[in-house]
Structure formats: structure tokens, C-alpha cells
N, C-alpha and C. Protein backbone atom coordinates (compact mmCIF):
# COMPACT_ATOMS: atom_id res chain seq x y z
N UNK A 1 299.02 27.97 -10.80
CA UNK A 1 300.33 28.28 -10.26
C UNK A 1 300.67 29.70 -10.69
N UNK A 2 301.46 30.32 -9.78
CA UNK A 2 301.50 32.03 -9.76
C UNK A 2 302.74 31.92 -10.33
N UNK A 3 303.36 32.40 -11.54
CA UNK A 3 304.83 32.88 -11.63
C UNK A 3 304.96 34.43 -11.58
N UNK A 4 306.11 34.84 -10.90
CA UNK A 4 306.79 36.22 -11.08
C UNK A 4 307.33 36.57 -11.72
N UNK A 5 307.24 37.35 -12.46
CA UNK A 5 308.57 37.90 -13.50
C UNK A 5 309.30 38.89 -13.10
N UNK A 6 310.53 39.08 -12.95
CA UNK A 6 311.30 40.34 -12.03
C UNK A 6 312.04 41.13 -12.90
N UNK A 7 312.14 41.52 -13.53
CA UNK A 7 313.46 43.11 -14.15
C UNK A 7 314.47 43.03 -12.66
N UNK A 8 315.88 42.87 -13.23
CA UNK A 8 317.01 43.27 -12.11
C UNK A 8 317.87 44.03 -13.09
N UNK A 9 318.61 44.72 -12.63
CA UNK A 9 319.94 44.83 -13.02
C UNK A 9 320.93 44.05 -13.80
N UNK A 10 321.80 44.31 -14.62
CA UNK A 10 322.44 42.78 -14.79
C UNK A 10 323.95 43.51 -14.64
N UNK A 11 324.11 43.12 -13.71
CA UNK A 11 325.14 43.49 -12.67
C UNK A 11 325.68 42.22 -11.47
N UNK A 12 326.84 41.94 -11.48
CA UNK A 12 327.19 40.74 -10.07
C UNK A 12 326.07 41.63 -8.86
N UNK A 13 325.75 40.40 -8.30
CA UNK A 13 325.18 40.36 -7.03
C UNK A 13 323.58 40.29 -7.12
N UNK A 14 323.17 40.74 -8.01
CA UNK A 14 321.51 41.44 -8.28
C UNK A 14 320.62 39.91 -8.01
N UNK A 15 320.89 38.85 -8.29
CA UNK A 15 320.43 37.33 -7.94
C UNK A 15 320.38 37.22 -6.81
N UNK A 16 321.79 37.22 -6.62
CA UNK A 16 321.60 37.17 -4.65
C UNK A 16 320.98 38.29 -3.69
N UNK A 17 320.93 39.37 -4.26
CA UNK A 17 319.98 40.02 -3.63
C UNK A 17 318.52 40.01 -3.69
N UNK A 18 318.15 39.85 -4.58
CA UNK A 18 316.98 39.37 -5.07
C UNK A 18 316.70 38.14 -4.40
N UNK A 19 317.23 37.02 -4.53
CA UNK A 19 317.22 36.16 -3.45
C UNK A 19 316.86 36.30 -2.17
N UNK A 20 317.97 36.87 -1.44
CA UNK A 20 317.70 37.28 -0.04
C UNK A 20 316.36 38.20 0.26
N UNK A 21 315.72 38.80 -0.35
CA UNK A 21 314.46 39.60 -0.30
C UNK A 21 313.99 38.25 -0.14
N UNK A 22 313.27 37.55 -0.88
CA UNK A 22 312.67 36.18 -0.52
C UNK A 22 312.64 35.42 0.13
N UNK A 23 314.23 35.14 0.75
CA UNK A 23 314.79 34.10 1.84
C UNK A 23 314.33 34.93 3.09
N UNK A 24 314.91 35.99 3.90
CA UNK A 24 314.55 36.99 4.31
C UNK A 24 312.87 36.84 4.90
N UNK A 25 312.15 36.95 3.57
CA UNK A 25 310.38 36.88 3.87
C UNK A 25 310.18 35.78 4.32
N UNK A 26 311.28 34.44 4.24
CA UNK A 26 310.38 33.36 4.34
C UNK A 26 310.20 32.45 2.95
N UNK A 27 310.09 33.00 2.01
CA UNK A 27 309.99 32.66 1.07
C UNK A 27 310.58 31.60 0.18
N UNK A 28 309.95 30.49 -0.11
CA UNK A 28 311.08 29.56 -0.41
C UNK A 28 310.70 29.74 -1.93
N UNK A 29 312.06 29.64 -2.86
CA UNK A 29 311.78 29.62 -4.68
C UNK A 29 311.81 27.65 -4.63
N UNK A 30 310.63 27.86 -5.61
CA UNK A 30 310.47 26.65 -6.08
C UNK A 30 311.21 26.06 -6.95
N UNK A 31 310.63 27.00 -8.00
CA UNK A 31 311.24 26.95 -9.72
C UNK A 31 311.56 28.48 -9.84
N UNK A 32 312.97 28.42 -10.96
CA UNK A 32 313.68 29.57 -11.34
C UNK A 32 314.15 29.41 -12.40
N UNK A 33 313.94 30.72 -13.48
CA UNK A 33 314.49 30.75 -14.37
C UNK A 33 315.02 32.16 -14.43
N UNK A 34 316.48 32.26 -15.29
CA UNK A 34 316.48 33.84 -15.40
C UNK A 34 317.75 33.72 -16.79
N UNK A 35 317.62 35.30 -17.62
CA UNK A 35 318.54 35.16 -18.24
C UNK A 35 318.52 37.29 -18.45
N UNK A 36 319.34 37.24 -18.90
CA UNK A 36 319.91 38.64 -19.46
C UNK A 36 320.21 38.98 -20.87
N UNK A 37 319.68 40.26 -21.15
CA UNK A 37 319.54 40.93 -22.28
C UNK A 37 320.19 42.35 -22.34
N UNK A 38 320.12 43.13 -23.40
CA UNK A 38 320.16 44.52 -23.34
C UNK A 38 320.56 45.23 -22.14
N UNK A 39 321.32 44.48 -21.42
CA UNK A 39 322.14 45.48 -20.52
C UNK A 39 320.34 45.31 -18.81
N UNK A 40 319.98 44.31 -19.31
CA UNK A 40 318.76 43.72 -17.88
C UNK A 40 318.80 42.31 -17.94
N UNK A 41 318.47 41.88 -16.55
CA UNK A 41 318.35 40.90 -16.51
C UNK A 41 316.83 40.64 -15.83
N UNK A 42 316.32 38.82 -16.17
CA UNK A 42 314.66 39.00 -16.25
C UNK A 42 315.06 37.49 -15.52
N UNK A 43 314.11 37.72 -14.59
CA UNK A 43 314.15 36.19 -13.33
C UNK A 43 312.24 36.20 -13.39
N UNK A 44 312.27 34.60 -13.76
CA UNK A 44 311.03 34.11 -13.21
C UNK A 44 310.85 33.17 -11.85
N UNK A 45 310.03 33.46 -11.28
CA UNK A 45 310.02 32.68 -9.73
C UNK A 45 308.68 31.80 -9.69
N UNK A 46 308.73 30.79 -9.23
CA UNK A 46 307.60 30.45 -9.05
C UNK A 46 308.11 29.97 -7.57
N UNK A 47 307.18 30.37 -6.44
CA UNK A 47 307.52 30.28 -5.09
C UNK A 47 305.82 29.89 -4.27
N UNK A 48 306.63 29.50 -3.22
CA UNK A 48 305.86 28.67 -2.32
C UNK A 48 304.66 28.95 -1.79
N UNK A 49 305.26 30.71 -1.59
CA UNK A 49 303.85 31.67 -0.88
C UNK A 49 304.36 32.98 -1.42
N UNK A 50 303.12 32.96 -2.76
CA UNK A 50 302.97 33.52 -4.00
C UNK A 50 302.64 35.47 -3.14
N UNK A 51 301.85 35.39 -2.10
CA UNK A 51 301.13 36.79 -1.89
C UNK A 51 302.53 37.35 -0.99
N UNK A 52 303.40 36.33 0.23
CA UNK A 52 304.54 36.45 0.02
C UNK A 52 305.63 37.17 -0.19
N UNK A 53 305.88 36.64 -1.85
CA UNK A 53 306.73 37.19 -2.76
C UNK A 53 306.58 38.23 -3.22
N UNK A 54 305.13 38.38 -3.16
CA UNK A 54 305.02 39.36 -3.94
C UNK A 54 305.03 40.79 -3.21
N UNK A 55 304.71 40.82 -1.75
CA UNK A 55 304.81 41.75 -0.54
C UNK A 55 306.20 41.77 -1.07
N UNK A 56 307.48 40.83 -0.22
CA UNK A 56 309.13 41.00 -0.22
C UNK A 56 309.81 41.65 -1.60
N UNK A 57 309.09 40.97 -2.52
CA UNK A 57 309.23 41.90 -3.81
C UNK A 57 308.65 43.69 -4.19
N UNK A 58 307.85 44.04 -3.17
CA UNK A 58 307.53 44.93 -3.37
C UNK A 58 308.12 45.73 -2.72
N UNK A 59 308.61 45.29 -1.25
CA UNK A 59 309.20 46.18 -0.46
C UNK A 59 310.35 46.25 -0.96
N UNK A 60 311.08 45.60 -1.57
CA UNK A 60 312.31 45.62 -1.79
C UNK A 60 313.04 46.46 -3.08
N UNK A 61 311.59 46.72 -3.58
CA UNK A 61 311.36 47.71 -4.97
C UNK A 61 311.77 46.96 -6.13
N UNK A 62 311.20 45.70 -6.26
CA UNK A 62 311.63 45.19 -7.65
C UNK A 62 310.23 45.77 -8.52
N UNK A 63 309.94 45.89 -9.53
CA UNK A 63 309.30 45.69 -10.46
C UNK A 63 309.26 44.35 -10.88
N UNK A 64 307.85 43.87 -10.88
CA UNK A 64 307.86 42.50 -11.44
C UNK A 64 305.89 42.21 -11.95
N UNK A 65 305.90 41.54 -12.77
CA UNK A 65 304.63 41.42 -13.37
C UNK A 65 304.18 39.83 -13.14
N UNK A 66 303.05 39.49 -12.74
CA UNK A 66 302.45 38.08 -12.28
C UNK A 66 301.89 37.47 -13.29
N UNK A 67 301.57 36.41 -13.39
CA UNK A 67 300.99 36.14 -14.44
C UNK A 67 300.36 34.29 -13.68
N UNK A 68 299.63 34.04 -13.91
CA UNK A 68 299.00 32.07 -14.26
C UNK A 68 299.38 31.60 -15.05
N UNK A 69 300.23 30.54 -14.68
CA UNK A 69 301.03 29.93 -15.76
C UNK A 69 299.82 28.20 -15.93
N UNK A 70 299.98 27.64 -16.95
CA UNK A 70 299.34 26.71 -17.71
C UNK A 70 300.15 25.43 -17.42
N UNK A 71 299.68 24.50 -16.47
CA UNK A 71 301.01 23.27 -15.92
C UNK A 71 300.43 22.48 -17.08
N UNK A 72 301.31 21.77 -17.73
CA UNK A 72 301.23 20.54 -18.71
C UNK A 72 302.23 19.44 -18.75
N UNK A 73 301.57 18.43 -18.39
CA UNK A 73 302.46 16.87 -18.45
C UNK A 73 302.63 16.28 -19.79
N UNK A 74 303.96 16.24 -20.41
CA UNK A 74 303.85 15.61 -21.70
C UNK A 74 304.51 14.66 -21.58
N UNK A 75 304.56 13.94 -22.59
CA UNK A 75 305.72 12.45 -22.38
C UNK A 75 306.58 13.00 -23.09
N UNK A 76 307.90 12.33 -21.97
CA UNK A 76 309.31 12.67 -22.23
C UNK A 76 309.61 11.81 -23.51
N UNK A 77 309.65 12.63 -24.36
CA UNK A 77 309.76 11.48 -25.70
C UNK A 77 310.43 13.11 -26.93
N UNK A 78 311.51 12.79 -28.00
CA UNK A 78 311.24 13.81 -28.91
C UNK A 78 310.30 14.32 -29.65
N UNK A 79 310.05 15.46 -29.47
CA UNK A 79 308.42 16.24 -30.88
C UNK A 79 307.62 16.12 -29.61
N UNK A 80 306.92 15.71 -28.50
CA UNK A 80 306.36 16.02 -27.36
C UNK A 80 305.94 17.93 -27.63
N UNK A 81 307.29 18.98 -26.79
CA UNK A 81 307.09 19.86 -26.93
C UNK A 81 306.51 20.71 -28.23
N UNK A 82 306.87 20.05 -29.48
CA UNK A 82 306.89 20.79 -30.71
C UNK A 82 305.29 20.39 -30.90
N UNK A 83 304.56 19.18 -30.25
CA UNK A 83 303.08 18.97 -30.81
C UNK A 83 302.49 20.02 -29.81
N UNK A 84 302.59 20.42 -28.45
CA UNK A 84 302.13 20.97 -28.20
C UNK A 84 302.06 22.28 -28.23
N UNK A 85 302.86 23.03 -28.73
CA UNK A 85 303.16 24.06 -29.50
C UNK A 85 302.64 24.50 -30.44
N UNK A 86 302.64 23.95 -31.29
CA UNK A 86 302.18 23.92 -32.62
C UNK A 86 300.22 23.77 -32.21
N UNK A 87 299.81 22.56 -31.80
CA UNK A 87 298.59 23.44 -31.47
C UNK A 87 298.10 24.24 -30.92
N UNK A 88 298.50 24.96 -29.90
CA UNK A 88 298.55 26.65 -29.13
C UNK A 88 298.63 27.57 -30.49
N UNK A 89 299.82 27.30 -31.05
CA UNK A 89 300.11 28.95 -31.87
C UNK A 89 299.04 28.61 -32.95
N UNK A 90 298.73 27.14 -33.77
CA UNK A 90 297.54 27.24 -34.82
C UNK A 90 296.27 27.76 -33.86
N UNK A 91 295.70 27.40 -32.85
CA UNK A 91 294.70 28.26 -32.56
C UNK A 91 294.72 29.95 -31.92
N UNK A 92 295.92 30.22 -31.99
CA UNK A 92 296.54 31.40 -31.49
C UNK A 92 296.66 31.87 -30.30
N UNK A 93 296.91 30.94 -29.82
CA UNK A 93 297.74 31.39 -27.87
C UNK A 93 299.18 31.79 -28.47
N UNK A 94 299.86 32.80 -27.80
CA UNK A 94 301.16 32.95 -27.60
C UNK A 94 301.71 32.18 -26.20
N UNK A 95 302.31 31.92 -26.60
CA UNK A 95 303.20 31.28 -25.44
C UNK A 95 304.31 32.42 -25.07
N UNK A 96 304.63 33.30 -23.52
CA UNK A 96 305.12 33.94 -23.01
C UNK A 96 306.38 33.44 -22.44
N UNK A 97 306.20 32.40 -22.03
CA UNK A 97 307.32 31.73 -21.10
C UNK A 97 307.12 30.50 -21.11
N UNK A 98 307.98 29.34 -20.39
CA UNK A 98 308.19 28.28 -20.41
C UNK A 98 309.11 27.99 -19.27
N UNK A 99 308.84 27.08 -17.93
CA UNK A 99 309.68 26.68 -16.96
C UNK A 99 309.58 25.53 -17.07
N UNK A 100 310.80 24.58 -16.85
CA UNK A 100 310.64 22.88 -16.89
C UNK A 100 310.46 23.02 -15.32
N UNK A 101 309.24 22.16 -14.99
CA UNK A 101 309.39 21.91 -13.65
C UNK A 101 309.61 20.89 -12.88
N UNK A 102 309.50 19.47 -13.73
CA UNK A 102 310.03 18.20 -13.29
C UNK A 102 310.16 17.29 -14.80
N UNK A 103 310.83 16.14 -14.40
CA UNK A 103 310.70 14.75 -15.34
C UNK A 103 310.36 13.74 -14.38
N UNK A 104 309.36 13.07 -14.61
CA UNK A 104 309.48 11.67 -13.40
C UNK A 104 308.80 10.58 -14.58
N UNK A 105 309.15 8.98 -14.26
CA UNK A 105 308.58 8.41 -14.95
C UNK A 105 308.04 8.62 -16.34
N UNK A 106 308.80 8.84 -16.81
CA UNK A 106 309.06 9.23 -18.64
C UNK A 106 307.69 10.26 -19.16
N UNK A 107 307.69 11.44 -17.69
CA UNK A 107 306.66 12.65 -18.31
C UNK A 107 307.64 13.50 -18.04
N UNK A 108 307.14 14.81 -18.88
CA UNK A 108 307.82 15.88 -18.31
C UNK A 108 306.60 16.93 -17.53
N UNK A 109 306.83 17.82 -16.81
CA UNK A 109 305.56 18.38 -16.31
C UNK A 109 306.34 20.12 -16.70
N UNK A 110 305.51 20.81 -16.88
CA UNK A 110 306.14 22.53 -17.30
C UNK A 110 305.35 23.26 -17.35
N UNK A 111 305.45 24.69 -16.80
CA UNK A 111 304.58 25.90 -16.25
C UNK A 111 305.01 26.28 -17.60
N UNK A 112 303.49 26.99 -18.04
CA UNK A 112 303.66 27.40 -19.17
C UNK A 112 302.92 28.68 -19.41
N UNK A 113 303.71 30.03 -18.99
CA UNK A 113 302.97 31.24 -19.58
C UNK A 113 302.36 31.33 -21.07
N UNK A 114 300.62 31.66 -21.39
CA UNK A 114 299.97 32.35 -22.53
C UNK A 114 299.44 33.42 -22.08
N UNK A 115 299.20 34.38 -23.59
CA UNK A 115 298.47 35.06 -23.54
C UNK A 115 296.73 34.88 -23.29
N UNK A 116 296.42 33.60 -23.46
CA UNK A 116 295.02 32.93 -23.35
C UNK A 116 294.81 32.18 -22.70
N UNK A 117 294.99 32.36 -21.32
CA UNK A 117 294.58 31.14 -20.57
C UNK A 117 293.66 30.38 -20.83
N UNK A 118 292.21 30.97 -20.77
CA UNK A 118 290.65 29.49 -20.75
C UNK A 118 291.19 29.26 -22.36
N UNK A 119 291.76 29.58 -23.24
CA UNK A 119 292.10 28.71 -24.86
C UNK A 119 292.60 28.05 -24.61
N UNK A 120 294.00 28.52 -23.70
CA UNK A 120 295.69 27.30 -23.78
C UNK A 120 294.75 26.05 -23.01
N UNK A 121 294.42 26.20 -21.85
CA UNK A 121 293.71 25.06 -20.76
C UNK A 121 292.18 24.11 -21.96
N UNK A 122 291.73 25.29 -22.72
CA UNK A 122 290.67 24.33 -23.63
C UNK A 122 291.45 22.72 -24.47
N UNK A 123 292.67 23.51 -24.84
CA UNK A 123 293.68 22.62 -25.71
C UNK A 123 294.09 21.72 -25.10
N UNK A 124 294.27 21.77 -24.40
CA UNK A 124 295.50 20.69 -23.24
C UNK A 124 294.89 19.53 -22.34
């Protein structure tokens, strides 16, 4: 699975415009995450038709960096996330990001940016 990472503005409107570049292409967002810092704001996308997004994003002049995110089903249970964690960082994957992407039937399923993909996927 392809996630986007976008740099906007963090300014009213910059979502919805950002948005509409996508809607616009066609583009449907799947999964979204975004939050703001230091005067920027940082949106992850994971969308339907990844080559896409990434055209509408380009024309539209975002800056944004791609990455393969790591899908993992854990059971919805407490310490779940913290075991799998904890073995990534002891063998030394960083973990970049984190999107919840569903709960069904007492799993959780979540896109999970590393710095090590064939490690994080050896573990899991």
C-alpha cells in the first residue's frame, strides 16, 4: 500500500484544497491522517489510485514524499500495539508513521510506515 505524505500550509482552507486536487483527479482518499506543527501542516493519504495522486499532487504543486507502508492485523486487545513495537525498535526498524485503517471482529488492521521494510515484514 502507497501512502503520501503532503507539507501544506497551516492556514484555513489548505485541506480543502488539497482535497479538491484529488477529488478533481478522480481521486478517491481512502485513509487520512493529518496534524500541524511549527507553523506546517503534514497530511498522509492513502488513496485509491496511488500514480493518480500523485500526478494531481504534482500539478497542483504540493510537495509530498511516498513511501510503502507495512499493513499489520493485531488483536484488538490492550499491549497489542506496544508488543509490536517493541519488537521493530529491539531489532531496529523505526517506525515513521502509523494510520489505523480498520477494526472488524476484534482485529485491528494499520498501515505502518518503517525505515526497513524487508526487516519490519521479516517480523510480522
Amino acid at each position: 500500500m502507497i501512502q503520501l505524505d503532503v507539507e501544506v500550509p497551516d492556514r484555513p482552507g489548505e485541506l480543502g484544497k488539497l482535497a479538491d486536487a484529488l477529488g478533481t483527479a478522480g481521486v478517491n482518499i481512502d485513509r487520512i491522517s493529518a496534524e500541524t506543527g511549527g507553523g506546517r501542516a503534514y497530511v498522509s493519504v492513502i488513496a485509491d489510485q496511488p500514480a493518480a495522486a500523485r500526478a494531481a499532487l504534482k500539478s497542483a504543486g504540493y510537495p509530498f514524499r511516498e513511501r510503502t507502508v507495512l499493513i499489520v492485523r493485531l488483536d484488538d486487545k490492550p499491549g497489542a500495539l506496544a508488543d509490536l513495537t517493541r519488537k521493530l525498535g529491539t531489532a531496529g526498524v523505526n517506525i515513521t508513521s502509523v494510520i489505523h485503517l480498520e477494526t472488524v471482529a476484534g482485529h485491528a488492521q494499520l498501515a505502518i510506515g518503517v525505515d526497513d521494510l524487508a526487516r519490519a515484514r521479516s517480523l510480522v
